[in-house]
PDB file of N, CA and C in Angstrom:
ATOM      1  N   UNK A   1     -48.349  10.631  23.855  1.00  0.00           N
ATOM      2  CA  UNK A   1     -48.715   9.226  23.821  1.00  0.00           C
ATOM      3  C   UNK A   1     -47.583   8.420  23.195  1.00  0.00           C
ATOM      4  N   UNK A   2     -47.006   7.055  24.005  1.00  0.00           N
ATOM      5  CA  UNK A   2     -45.651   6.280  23.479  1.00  0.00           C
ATOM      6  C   UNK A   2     -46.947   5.415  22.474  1.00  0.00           C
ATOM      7  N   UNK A   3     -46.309   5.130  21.265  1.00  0.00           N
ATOM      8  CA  UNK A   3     -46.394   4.149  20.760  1.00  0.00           C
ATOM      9  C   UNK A   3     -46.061   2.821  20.496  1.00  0.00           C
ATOM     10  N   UNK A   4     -46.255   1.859  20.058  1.00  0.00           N
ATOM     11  CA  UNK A   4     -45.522   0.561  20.419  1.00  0.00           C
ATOM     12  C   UNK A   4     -45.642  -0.265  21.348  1.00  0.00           C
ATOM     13  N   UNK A   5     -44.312  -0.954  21.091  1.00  0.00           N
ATOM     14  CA  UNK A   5     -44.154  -2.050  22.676  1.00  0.00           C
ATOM     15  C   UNK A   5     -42.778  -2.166  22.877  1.00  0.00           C
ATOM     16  N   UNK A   6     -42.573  -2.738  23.621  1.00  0.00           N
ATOM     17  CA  UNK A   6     -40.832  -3.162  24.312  1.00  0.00           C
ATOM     18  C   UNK A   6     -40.299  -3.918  24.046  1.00  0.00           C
ATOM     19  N   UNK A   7     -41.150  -5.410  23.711  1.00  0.00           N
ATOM     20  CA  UNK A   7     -40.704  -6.663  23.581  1.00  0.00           C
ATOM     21  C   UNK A   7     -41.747  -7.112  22.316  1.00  0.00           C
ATOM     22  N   UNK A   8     -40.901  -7.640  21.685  1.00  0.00           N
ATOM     23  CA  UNK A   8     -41.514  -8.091  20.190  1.00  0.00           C
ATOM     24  C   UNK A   8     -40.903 -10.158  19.692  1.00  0.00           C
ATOM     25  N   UNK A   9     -41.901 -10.763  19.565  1.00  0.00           N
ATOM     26  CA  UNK A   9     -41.329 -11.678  19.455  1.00  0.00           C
ATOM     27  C   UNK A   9     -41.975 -12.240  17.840  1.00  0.00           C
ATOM     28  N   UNK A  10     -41.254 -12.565  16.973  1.00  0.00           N
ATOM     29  CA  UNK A  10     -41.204 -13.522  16.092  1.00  0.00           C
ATOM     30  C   UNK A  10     -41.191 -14.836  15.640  1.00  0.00           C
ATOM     31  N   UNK A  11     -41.864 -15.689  16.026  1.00  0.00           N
ATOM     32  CA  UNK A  11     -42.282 -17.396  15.751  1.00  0.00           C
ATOM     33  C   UNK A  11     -41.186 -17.956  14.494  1.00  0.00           C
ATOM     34  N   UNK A  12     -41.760 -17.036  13.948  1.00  0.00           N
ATOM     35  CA  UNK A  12     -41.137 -17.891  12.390  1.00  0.00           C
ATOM     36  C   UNK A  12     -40.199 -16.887  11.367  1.00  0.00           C
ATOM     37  N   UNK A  13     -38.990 -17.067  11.671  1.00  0.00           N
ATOM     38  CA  UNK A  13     -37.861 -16.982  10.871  1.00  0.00           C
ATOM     39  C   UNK A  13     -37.036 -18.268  10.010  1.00  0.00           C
ATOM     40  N   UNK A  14     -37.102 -17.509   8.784  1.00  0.00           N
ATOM     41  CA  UNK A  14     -35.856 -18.633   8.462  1.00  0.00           C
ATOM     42  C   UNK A  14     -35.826 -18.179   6.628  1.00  0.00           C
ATOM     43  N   UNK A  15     -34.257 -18.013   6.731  1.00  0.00           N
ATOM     44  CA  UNK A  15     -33.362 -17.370   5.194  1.00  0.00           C
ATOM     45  C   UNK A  15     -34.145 -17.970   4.186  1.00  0.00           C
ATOM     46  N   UNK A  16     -34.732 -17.384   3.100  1.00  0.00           N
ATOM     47  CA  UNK A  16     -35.533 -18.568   1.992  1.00  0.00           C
ATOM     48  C   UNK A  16     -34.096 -18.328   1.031  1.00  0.00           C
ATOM     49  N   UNK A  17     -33.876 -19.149   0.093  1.00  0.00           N
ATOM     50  CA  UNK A  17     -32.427 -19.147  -1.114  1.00  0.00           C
ATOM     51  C   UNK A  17     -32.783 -17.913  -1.828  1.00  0.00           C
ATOM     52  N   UNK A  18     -31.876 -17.310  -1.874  1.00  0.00           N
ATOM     53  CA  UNK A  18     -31.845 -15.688  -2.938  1.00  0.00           C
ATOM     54  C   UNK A  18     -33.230 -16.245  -4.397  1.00  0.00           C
ATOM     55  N   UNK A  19     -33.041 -17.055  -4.847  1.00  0.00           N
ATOM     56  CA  UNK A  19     -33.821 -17.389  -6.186  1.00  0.00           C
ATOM     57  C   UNK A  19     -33.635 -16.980  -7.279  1.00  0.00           C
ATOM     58  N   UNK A  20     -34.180 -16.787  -8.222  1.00  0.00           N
ATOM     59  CA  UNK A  20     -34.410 -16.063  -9.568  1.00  0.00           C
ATOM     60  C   UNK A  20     -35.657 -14.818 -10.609  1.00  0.00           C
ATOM     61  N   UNK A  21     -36.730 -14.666  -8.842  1.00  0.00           N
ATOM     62  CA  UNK A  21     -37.244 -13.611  -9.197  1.00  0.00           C
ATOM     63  C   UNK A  21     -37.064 -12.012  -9.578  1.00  0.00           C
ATOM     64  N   UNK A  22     -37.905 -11.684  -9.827  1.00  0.00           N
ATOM     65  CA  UNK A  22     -37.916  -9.816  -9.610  1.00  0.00           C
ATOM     66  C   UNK A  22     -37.571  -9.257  -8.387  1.00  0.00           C
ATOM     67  N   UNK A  23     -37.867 -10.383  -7.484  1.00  0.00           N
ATOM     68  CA  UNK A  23     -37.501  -9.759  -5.761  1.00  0.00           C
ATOM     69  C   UNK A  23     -36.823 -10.645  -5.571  1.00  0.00           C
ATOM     70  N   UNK A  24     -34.738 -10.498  -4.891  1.00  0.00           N
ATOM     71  CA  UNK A  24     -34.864 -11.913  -4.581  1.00  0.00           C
ATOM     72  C   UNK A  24     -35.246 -12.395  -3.404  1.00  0.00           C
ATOM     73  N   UNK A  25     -34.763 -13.541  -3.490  1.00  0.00           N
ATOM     74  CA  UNK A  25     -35.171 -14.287  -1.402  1.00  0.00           C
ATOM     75  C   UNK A  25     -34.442 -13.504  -0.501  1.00  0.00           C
ATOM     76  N   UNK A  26     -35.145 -13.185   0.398  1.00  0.00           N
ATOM     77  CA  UNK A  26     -34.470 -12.122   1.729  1.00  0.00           C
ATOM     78  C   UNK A  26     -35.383 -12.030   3.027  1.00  0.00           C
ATOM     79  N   UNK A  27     -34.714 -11.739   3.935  1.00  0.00           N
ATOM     80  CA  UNK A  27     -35.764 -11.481   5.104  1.00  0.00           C
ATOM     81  C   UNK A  27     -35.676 -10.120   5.987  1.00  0.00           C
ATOM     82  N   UNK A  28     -36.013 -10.167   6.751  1.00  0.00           N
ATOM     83  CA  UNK A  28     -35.748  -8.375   7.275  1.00  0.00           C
ATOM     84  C   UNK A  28     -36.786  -8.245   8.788  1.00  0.00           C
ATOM     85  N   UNK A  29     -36.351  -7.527   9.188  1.00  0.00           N
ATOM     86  CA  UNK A  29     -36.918  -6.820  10.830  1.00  0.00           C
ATOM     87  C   UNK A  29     -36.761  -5.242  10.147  1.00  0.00           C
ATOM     88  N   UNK A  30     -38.199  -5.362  10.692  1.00  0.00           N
ATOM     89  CA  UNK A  30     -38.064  -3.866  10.184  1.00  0.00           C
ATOM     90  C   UNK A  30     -39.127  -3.136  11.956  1.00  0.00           C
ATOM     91  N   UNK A  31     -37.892  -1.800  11.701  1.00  0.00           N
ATOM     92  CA  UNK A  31     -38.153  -1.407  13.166  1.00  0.00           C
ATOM     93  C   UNK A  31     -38.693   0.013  13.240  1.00  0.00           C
ATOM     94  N   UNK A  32     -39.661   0.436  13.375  1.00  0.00           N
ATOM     95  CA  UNK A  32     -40.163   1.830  13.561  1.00  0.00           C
ATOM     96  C   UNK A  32     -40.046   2.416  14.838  1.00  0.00           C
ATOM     97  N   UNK A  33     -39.348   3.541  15.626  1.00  0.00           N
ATOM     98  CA  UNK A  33     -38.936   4.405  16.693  1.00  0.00           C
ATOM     99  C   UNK A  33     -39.551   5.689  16.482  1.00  0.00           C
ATOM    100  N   UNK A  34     -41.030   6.003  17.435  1.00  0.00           N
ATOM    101  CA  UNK A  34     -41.844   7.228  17.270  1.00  0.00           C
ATOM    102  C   UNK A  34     -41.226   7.895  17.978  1.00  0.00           C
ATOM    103  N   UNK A  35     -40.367   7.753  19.008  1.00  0.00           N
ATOM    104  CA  UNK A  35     -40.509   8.184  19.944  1.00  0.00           C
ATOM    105  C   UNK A  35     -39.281   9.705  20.082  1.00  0.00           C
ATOM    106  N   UNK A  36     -38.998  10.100  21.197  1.00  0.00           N
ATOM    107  CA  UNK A  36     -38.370  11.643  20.509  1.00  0.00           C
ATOM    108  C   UNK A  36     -36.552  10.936  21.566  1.00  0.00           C
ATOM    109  N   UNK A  37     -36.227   9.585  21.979  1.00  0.00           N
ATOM    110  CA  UNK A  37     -35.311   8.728  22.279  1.00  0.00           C
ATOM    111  C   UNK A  37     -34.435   8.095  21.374  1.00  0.00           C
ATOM    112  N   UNK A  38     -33.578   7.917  21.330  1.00  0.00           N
ATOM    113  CA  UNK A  38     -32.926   6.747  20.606  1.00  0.00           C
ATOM    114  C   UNK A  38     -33.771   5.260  21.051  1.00  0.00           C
ATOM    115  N   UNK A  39     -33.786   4.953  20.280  1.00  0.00           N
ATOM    116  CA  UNK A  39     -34.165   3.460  21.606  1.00  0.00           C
ATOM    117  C   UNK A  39     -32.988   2.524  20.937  1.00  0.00           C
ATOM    118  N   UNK A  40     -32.452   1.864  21.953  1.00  0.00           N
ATOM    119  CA  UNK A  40     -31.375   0.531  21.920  1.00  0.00           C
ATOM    120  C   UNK A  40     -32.088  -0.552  22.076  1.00  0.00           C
ATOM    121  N   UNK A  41     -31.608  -1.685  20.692  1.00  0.00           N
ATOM    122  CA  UNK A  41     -32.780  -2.454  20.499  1.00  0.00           C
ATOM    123  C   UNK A  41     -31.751  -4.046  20.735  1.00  0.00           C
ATOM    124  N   UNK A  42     -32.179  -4.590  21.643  1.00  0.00           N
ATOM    125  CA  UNK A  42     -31.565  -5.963  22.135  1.00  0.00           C
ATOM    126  C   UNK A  42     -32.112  -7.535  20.783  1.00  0.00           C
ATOM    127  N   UNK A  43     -31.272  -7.974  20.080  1.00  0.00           N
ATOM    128  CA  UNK A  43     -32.158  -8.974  19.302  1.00  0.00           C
ATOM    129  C   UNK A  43     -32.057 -10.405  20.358  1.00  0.00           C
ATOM    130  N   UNK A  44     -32.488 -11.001  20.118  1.00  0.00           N
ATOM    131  CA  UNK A  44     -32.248 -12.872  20.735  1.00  0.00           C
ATOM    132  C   UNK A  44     -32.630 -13.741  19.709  1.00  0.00           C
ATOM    133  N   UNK A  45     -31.541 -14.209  19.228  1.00  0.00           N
ATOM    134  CA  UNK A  45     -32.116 -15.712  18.093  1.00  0.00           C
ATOM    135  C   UNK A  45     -32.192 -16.651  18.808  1.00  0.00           C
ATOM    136  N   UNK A  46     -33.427 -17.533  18.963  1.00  0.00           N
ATOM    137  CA  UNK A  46     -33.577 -18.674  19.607  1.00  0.00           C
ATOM    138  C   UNK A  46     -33.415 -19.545  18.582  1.00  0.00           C
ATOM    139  N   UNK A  47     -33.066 -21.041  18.842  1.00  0.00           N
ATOM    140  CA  UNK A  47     -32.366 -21.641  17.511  1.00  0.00           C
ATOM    141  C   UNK A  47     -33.131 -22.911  17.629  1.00  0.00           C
ATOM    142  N   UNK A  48     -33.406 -23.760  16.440  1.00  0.00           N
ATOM    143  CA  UNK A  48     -34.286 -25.091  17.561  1.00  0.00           C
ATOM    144  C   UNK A  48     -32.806 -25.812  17.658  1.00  0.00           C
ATOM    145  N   UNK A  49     -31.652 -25.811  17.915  1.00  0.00           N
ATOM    146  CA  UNK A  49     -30.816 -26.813  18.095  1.00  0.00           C
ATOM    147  C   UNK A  49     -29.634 -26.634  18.399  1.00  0.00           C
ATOM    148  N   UNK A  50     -29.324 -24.999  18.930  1.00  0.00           N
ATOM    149  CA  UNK A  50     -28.138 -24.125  19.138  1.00  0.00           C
ATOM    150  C   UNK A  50     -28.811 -23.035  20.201  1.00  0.00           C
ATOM    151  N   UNK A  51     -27.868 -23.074  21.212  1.00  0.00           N
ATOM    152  CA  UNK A  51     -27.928 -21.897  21.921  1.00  0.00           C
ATOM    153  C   UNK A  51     -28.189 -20.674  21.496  1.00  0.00           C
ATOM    154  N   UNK A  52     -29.132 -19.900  22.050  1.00  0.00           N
ATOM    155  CA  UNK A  52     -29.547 -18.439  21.933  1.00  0.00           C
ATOM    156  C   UNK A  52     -28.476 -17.562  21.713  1.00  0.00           C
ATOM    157  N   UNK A  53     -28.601 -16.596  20.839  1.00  0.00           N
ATOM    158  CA  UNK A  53     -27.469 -15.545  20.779  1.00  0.00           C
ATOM    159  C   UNK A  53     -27.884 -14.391  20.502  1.00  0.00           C
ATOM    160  N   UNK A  54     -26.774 -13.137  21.173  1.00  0.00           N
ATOM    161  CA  UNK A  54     -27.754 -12.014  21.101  1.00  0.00           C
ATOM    162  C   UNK A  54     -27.084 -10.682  21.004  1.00  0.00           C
ATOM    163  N   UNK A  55     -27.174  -9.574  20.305  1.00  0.00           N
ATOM    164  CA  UNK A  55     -26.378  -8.426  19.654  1.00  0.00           C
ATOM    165  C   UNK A  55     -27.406  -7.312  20.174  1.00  0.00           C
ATOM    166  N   UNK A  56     -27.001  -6.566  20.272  1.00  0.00           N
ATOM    167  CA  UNK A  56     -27.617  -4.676  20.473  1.00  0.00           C
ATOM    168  C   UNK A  56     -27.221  -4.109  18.982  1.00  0.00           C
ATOM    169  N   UNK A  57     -28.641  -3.470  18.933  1.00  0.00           N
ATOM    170  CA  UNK A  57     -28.685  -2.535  18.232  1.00  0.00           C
ATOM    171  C   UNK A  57     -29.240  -0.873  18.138  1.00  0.00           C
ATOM    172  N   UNK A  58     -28.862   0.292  17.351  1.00  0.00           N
ATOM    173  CA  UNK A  58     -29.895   1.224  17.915  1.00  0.00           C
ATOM    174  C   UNK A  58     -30.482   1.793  16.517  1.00  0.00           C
ATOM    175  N   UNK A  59     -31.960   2.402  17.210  1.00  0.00           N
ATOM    176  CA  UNK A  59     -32.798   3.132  16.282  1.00  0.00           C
ATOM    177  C   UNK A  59     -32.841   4.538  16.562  1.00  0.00           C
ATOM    178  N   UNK A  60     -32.518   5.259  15.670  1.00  0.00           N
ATOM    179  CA  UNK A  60     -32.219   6.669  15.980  1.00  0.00           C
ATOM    180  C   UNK A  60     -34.239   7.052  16.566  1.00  0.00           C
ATOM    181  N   UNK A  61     -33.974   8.253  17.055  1.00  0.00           N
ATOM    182  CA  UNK A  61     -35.562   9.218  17.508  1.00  0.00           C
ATOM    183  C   UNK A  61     -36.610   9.641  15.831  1.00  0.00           C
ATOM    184  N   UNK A  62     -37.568   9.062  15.862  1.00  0.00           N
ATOM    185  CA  UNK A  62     -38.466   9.044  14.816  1.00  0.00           C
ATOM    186  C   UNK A  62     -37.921   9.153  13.820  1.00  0.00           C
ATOM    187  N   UNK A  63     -37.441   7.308  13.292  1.00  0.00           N
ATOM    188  CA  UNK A  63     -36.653   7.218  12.283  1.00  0.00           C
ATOM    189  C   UNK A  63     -37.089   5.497  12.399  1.00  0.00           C
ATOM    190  N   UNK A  64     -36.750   5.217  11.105  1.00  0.00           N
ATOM    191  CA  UNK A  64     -37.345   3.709  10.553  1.00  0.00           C
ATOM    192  C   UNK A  64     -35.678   3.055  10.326  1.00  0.00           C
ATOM    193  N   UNK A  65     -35.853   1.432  10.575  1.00  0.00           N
ATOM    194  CA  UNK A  65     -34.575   0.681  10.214  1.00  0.00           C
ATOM    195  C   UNK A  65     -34.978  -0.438   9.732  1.00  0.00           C
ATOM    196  N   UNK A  66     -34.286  -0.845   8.778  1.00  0.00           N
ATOM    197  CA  UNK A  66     -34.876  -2.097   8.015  1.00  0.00           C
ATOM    198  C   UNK A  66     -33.390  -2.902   8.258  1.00  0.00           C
ATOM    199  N   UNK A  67     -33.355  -4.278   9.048  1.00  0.00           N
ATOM    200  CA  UNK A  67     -32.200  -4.829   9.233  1.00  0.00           C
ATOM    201  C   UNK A  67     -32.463  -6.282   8.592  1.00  0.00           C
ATOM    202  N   UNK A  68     -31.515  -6.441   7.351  1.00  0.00           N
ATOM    203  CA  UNK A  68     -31.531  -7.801   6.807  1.00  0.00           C
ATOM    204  C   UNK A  68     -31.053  -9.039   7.636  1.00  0.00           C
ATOM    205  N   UNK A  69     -31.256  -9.929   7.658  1.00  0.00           N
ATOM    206  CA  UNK A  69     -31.058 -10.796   8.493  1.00  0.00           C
ATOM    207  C   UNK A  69     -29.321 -11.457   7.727  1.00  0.00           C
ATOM    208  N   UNK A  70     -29.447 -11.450   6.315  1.00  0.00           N
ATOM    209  CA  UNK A  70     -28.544 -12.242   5.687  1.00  0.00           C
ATOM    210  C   UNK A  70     -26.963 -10.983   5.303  1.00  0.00           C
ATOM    211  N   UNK A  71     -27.327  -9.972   5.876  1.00  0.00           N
ATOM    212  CA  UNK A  71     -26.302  -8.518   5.890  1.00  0.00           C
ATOM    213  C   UNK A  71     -25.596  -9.017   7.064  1.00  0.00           C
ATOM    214  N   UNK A  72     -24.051  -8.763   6.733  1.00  0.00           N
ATOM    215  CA  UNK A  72     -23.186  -8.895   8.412  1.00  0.00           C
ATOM    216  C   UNK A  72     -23.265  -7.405   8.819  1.00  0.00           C
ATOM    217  N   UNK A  73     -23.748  -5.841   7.909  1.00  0.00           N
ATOM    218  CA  UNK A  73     -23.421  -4.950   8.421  1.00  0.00           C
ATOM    219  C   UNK A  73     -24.880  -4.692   9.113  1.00  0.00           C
ATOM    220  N   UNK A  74     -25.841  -5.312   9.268  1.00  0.00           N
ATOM    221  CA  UNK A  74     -27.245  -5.824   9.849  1.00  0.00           C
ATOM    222  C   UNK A  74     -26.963  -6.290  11.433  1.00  0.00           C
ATOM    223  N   UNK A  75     -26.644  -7.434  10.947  1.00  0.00           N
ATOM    224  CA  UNK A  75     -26.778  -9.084  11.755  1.00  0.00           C
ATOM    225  C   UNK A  75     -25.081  -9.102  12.342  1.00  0.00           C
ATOM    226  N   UNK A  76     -24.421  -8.727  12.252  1.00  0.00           N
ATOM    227  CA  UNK A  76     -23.022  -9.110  12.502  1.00  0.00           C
ATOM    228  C   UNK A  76     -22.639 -10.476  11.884  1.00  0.00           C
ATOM    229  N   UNK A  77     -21.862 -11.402  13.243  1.00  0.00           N
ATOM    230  CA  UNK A  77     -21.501 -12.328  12.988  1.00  0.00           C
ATOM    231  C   UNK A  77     -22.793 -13.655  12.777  1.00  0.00           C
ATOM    232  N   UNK A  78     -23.738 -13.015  13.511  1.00  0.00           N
ATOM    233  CA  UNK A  78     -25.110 -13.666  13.361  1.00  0.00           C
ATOM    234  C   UNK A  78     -25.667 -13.594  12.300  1.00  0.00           C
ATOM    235  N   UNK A  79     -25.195 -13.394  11.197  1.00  0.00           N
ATOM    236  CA  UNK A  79     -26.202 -13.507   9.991  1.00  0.00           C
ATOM    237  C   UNK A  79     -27.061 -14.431   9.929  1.00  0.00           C
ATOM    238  N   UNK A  80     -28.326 -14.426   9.040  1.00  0.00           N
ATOM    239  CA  UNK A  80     -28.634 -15.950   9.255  1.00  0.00           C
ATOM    240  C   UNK A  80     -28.384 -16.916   7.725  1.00  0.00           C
ATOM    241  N   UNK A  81     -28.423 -18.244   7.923  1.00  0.00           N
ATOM    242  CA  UNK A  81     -27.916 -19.189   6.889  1.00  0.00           C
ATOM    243  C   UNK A  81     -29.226 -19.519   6.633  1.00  0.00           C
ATOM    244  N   UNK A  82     -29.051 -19.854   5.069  1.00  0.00           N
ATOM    245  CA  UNK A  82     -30.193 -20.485   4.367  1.00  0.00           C
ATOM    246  C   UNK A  82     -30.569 -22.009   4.969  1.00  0.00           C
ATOM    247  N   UNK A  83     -32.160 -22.165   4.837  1.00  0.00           N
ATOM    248  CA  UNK A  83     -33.055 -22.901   5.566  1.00  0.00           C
ATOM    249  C   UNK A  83     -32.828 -23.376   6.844  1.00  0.00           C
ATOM    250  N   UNK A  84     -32.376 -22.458   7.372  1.00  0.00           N
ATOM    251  CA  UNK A  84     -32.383 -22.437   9.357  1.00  0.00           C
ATOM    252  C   UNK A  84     -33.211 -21.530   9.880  1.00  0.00           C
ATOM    253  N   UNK A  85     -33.705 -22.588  10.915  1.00  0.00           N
ATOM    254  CA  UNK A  85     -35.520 -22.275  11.455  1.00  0.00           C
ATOM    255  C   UNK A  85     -35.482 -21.783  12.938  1.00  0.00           C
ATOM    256  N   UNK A  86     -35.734 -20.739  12.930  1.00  0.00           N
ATOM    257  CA  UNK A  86     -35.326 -20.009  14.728  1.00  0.00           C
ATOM    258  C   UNK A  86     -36.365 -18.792  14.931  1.00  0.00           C
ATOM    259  N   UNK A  87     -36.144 -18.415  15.820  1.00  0.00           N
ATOM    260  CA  UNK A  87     -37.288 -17.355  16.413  1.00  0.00           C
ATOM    261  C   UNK A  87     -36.234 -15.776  16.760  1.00  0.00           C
ATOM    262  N   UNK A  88     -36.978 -14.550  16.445  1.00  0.00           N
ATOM    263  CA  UNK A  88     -36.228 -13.358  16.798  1.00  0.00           C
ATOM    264  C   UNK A  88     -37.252 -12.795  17.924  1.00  0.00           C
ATOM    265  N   UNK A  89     -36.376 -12.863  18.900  1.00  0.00           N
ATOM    266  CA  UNK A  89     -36.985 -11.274  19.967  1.00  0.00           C
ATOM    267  C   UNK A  89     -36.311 -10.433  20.259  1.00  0.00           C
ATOM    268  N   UNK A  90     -37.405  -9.146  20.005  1.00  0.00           N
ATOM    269  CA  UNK A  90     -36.394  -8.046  20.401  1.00  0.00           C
ATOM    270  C   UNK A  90     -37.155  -7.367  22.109  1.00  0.00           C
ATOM    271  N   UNK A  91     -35.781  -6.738  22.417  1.00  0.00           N
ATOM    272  CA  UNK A  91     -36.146  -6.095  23.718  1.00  0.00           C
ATOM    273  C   UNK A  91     -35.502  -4.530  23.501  1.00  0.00           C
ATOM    274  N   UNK A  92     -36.720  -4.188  23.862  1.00  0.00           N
ATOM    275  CA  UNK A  92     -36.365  -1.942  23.597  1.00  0.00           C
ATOM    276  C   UNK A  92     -36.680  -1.316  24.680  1.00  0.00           C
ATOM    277  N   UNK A  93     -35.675  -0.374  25.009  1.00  0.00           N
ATOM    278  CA  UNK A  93     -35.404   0.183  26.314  1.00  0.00           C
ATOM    279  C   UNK A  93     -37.041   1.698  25.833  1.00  0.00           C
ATOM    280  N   UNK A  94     -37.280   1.899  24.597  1.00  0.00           N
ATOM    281  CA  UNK A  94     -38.067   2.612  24.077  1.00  0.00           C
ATOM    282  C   UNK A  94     -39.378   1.344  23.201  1.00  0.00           C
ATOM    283  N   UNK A  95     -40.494   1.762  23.603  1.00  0.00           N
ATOM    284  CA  UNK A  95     -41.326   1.365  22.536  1.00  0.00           C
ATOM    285  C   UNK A  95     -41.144   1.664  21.354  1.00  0.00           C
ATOM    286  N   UNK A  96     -41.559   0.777  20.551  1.00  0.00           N
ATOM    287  CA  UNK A  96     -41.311   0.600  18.711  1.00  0.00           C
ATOM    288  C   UNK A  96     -42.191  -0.280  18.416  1.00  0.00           C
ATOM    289  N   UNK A  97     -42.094  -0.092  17.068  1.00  0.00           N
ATOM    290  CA  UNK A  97     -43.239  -0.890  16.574  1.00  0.00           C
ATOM    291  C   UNK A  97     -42.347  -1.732  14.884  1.00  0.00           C
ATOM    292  N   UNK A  98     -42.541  -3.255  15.458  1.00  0.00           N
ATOM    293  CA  UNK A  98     -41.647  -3.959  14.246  1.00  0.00           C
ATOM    294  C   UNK A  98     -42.394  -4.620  13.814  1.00  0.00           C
ATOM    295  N   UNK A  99     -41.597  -5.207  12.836  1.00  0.00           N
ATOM    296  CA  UNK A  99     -42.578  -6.224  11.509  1.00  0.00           C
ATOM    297  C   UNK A  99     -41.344  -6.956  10.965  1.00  0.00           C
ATOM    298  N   UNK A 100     -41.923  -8.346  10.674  1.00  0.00           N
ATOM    299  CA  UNK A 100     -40.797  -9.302  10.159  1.00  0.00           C
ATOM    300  C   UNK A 100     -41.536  -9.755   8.554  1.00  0.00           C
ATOM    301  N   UNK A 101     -40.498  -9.513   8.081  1.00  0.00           N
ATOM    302  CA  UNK A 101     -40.938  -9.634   7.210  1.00  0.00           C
ATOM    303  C   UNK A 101     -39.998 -10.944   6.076  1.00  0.00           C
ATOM    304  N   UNK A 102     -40.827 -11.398   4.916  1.00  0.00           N
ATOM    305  CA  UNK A 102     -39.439 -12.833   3.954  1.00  0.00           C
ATOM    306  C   UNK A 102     -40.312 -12.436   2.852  1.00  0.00           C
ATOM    307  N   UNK A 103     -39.126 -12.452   1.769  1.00  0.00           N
ATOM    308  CA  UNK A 103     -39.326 -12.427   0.888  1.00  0.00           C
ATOM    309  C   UNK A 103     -39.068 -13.710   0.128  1.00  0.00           C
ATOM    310  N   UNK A 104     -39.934 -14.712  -0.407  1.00  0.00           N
ATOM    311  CA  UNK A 104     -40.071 -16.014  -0.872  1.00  0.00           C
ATOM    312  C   UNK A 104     -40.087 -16.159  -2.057  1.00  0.00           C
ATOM    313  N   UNK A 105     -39.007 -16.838  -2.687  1.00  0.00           N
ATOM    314  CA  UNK A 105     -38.711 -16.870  -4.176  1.00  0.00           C
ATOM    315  C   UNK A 105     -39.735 -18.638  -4.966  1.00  0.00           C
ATOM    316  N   UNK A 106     -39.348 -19.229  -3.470  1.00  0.00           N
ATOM    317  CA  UNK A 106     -39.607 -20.986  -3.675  1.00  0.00           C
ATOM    318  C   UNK A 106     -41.247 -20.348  -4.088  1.00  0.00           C
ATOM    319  N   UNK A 107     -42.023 -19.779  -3.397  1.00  0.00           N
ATOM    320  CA  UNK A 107     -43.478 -20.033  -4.138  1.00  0.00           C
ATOM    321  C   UNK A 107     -44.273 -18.265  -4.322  1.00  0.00           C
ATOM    322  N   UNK A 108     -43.128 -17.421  -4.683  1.00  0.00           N
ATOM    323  CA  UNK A 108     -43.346 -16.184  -5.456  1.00  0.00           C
ATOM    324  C   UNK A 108     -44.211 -15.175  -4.811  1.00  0.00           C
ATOM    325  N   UNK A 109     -43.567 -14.829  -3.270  1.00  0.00           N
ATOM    326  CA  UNK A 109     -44.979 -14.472  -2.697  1.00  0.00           C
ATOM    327  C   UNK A 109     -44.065 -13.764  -1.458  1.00  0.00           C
ATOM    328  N   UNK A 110     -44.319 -12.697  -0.991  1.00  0.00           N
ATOM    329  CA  UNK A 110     -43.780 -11.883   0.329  1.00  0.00           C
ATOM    330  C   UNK A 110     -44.448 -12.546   1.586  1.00  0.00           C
ATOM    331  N   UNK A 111     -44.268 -12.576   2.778  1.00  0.00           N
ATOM    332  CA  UNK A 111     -44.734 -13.075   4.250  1.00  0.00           C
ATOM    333  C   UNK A 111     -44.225 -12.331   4.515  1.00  0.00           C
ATOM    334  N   UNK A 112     -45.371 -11.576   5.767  1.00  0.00           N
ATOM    335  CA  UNK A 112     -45.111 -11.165   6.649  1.00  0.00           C
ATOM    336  C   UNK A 112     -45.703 -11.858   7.956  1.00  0.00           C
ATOM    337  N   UNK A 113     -44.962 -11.595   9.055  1.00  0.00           N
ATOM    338  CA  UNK A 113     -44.940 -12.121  10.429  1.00  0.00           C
ATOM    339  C   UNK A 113     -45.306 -10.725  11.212  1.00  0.00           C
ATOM    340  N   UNK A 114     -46.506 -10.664  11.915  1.00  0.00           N
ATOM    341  CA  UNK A 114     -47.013  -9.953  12.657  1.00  0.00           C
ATOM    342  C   UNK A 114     -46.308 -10.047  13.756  1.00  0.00           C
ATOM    343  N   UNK A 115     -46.552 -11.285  14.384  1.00  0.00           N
ATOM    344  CA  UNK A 115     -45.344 -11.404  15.689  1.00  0.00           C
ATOM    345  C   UNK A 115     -46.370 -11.289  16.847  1.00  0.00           C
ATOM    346  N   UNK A 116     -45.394 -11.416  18.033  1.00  0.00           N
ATOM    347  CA  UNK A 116     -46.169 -11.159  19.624  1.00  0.00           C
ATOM    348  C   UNK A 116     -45.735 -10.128  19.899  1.00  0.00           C
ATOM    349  N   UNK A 117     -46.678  -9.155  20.589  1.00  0.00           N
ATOM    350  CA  UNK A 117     -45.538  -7.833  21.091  1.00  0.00           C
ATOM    351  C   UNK A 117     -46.188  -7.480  22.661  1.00  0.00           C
ATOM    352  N   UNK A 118     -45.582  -7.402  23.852  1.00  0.00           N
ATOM    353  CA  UNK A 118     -46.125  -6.817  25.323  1.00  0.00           C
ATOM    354  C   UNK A 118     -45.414  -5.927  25.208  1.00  0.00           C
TER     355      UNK A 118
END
């Protein structure tokens, strides 16, 4: 039995400021691969005011990846910048199962983003 889905979409992204908590501000895609494949994982940042842009990535065979958004060894040249508001989809040649996740310093509290997934 595959687990997962192929296509995963995310509504609501956006860098919160590092801060001064116990956790700081951060955000993350975090990607789970059951499967006994590599799966190669396509991102797309939709931007509200900039063209879409878009990087490959891979998830090794039943193995977890946690990719920071604000890491260039993550995100590449796409990192993302503090308080910019855009959407992530991913496309997987393998089902997976992701979660977006921010860590919020402004009002002391983790979000997570369930997301759309077909």
């Amino acid at each position: 039995m595959a687990y997962g889905k192929k296509v995963w979409i995310f509504p609501d992204a956006e860098l919160p400021p590092e801060g001064v908590n116990l956790i700081p501000g951060h955000e993350s895609v975090i990607i789970t691969n059951v499967s006994d494949k590599v799966a190669n994982v396509k991102f797309t940042l939709i931007y509200t005011d900039k063209d879409p842009v878009s990087f490959t990535t891979q998830v090794e065979a039943m193995r977890v990846r946690c990719l920071r958004t604000n890491k260039e060894c993550d995100f590449g040249k796409y990192t993302a910048k503090f308080d910019e508001q855009y959407a992530i989809m991913l496309e997987s040649d393998q089902p997976i199962v992701a979660q977006y996740g921010r860590a919020e310093p402004r009002e002391v509290n983790f979000y997570i983003n369930a997301g759309y997934c077909e």
